[in-house]
Protein backbone atom coordinates (compact mmCIF):
# COMPACT_ATOMS: atom_id res chain seq x y z
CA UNK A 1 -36.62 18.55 -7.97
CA UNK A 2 -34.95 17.53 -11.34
CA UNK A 3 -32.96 14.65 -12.14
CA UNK A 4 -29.72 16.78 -13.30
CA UNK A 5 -27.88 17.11 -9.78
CA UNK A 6 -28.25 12.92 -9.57
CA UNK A 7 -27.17 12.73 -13.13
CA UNK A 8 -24.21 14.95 -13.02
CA UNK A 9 -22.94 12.62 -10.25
CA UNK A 10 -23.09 9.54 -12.56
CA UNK A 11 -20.57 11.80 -15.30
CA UNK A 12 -17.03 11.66 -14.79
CA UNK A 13 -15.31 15.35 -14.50
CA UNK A 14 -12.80 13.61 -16.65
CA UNK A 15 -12.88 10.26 -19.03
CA UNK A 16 -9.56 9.81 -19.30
CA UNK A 17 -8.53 10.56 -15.71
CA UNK A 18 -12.00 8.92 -13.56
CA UNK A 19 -12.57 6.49 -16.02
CA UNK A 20 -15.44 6.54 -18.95
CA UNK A 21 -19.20 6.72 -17.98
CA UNK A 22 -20.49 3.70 -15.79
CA UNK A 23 -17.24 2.61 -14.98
CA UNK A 24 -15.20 4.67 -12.97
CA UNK A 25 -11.36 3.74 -12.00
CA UNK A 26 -12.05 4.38 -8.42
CA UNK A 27 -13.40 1.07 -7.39
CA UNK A 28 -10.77 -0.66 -9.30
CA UNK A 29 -7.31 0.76 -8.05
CA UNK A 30 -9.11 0.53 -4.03
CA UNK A 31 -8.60 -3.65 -4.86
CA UNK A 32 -5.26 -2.58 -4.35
CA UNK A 33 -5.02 -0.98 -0.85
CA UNK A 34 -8.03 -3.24 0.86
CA UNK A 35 -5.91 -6.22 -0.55
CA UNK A 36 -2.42 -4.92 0.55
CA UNK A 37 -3.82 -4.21 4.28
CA UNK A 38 -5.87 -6.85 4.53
CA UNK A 39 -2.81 -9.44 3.87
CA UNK A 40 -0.98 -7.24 6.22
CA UNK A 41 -3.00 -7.71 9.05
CA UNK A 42 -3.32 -11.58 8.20
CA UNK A 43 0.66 -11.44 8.22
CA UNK A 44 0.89 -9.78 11.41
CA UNK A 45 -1.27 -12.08 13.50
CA UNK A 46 0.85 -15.03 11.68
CA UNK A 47 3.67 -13.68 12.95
CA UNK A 48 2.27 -14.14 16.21
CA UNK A 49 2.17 -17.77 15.86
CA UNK A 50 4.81 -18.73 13.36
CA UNK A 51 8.02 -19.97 14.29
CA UNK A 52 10.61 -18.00 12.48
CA UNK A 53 8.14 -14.73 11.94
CA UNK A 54 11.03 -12.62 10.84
CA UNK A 55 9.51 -13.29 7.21
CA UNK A 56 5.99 -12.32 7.70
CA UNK A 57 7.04 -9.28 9.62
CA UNK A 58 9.13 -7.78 6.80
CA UNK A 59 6.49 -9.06 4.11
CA UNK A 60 3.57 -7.31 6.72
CA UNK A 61 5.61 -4.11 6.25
CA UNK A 62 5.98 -3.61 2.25
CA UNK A 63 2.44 -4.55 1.94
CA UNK A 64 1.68 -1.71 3.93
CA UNK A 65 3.91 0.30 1.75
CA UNK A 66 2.04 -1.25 -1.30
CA UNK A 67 -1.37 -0.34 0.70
CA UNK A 68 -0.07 3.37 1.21
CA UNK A 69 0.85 4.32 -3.06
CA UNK A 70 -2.04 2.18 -3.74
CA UNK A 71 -4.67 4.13 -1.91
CA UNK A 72 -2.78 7.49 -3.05
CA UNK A 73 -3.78 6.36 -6.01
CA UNK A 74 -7.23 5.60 -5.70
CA UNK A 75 -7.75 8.90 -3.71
CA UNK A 76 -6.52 10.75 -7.05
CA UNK A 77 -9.09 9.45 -8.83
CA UNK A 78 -11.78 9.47 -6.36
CA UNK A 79 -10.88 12.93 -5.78
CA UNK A 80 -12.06 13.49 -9.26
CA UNK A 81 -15.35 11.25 -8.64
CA UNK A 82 -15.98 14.19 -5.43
CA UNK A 83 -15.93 16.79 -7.99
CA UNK A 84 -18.99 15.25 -10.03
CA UNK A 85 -21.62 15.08 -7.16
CA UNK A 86 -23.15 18.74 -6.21
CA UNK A 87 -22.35 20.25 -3.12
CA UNK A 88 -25.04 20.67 0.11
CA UNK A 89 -26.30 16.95 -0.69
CA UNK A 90 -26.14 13.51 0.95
CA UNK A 91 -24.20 12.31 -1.43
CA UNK A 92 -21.98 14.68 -0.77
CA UNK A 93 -21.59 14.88 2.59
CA UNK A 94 -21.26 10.84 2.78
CA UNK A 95 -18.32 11.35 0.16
CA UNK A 96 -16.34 14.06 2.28
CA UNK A 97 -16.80 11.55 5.45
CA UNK A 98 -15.87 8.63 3.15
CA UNK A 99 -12.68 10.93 1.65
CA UNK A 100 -11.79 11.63 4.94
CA UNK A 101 -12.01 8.60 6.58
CA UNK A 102 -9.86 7.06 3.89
CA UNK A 103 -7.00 10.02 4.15
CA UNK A 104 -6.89 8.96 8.19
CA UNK A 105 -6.01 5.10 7.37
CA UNK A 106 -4.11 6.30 4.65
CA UNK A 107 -2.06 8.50 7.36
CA UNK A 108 -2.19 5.63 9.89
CA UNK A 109 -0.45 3.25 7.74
CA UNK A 110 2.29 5.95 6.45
CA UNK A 111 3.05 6.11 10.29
CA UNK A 112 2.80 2.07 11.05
CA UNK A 113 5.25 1.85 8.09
CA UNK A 114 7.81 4.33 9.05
CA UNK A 115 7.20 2.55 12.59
CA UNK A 116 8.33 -0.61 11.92
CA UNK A 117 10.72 0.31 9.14
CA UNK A 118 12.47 2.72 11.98
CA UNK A 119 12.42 -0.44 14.89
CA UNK A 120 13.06 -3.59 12.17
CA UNK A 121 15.41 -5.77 13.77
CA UNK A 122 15.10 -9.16 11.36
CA UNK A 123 13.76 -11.63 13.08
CA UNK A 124 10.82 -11.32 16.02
CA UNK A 125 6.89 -10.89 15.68
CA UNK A 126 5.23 -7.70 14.97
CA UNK A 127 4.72 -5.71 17.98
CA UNK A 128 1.55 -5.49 19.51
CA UNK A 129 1.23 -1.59 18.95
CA UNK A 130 2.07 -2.25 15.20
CA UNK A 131 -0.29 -5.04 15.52
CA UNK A 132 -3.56 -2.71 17.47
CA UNK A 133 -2.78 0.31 14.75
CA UNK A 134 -2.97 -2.07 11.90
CA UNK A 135 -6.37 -3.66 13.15
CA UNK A 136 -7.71 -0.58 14.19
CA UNK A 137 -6.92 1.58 10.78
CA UNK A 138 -8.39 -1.75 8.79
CA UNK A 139 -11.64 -1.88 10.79
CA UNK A 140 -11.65 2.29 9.99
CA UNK A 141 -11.27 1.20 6.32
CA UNK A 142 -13.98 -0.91 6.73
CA UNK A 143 -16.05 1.75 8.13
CA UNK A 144 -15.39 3.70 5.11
CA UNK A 145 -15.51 0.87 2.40
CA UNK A 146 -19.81 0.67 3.96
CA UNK A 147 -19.65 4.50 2.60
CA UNK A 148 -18.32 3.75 -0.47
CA UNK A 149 -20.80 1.57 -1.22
CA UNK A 150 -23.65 3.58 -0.14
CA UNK A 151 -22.38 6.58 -2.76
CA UNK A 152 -22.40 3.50 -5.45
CA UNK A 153 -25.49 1.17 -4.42
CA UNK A 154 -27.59 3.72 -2.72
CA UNK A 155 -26.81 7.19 -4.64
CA UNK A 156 -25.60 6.00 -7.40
CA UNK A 157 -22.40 7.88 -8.03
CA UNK A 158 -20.55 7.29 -11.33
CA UNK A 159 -23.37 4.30 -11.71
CA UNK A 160 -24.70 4.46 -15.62
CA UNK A 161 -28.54 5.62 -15.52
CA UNK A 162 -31.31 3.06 -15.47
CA UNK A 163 -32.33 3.60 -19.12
CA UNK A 164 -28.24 2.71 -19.61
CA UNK A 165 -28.64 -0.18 -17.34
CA UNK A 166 -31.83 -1.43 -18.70
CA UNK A 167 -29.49 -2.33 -22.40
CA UNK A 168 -28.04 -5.46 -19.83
CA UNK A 169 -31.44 -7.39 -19.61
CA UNK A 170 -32.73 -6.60 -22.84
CA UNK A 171 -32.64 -9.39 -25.04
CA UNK A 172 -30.55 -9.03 -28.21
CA UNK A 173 -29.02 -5.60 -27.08
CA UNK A 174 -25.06 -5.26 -28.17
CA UNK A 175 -22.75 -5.24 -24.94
CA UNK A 176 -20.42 -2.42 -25.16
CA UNK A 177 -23.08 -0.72 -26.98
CA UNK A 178 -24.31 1.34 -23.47
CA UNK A 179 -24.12 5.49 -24.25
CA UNK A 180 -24.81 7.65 -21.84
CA UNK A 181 -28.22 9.21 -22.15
CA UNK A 182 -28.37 12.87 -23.34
């Protein structure tokens, strides 16, 4: 087997959209989402123990919102990484279950915002409903960040090449002199 399926994976189908060779804008814009949620979830089991919650609660919800454009974000652009790795591999297959996972929390969320923006009433805890759906879609995120990973640490998708790689711990090599190898 040849190197030029792997390789294609590390290209981006498009610079200016996926971001330039060995660093994609995937990883970067899912900050965004994993941060959002995660405070979420911290602000919904403060509200639990705070005693005027009323805060938290609202602040719990527009993260969620923030969590929700975020990750259609990131999905954009990681749509775009999906396109670079060939079809009927691994790789692949991890990146559909890793797509889709992230489209179900993605979903979740849309629906636990439009839930509590449709029952708001100003000044009481997050329900416990709200509460289970928000700790259940982050653990599901988590699931799926594991994936994410294993496309980047294990297969390599949109990682530079070794040869590229190699430039960081030779001595006297220019940073921001990596090129892609031919």
């Amino acid at each position: 087997m040849t190197d030029e399926p792997r390789l294609q994976a590390k290209r981006p189908v498009s610079a200016l959209l996926a971001g330039p060779y060995g660093h994609p804008f995937h990883p970067i814009l899912v900050t965004v989402p994993i941060g959002a949620w995660a405070t979420s979830l911290v602000f919904d089991i403060a509200s639990h123990v705070a005693g005027r919650p009323g805060f938290l609660t609202q602040g719990s919800e527009w993260l969620i919102a923030v969590g929700v454009i975020g990750a259609l974000a990131a999905a954009m652009v990681g749509f775009l990484d999906l396109f670079a790795i060939p079809a009927r591999t691994p790789a692949f297959r991890t990146a559909l279950v890793h797509m889709t996972l992230n489209l179900l929390v993605t979903a979740a969320y849309a629906v636990n915002f439009l839930w509590r923006h449709g029952t708001y009433t100003g000044g009481g805890s997050v329900g416990p409903g709200m509460l289970v759906l928000s700790a259940v879609s982050f653990a599901l995120l988590g699931v799926s960040g594991f994936l994410g990973g294993k496309l980047a640490y294990r297969y390599g998708v949109r990682v530079a090449d070794e040869n590229t790689q190699a430039e960081g711990y030779t001595p006297g090599a220019g940073a921001g002199n990596a090129r892609p190898a031919a």
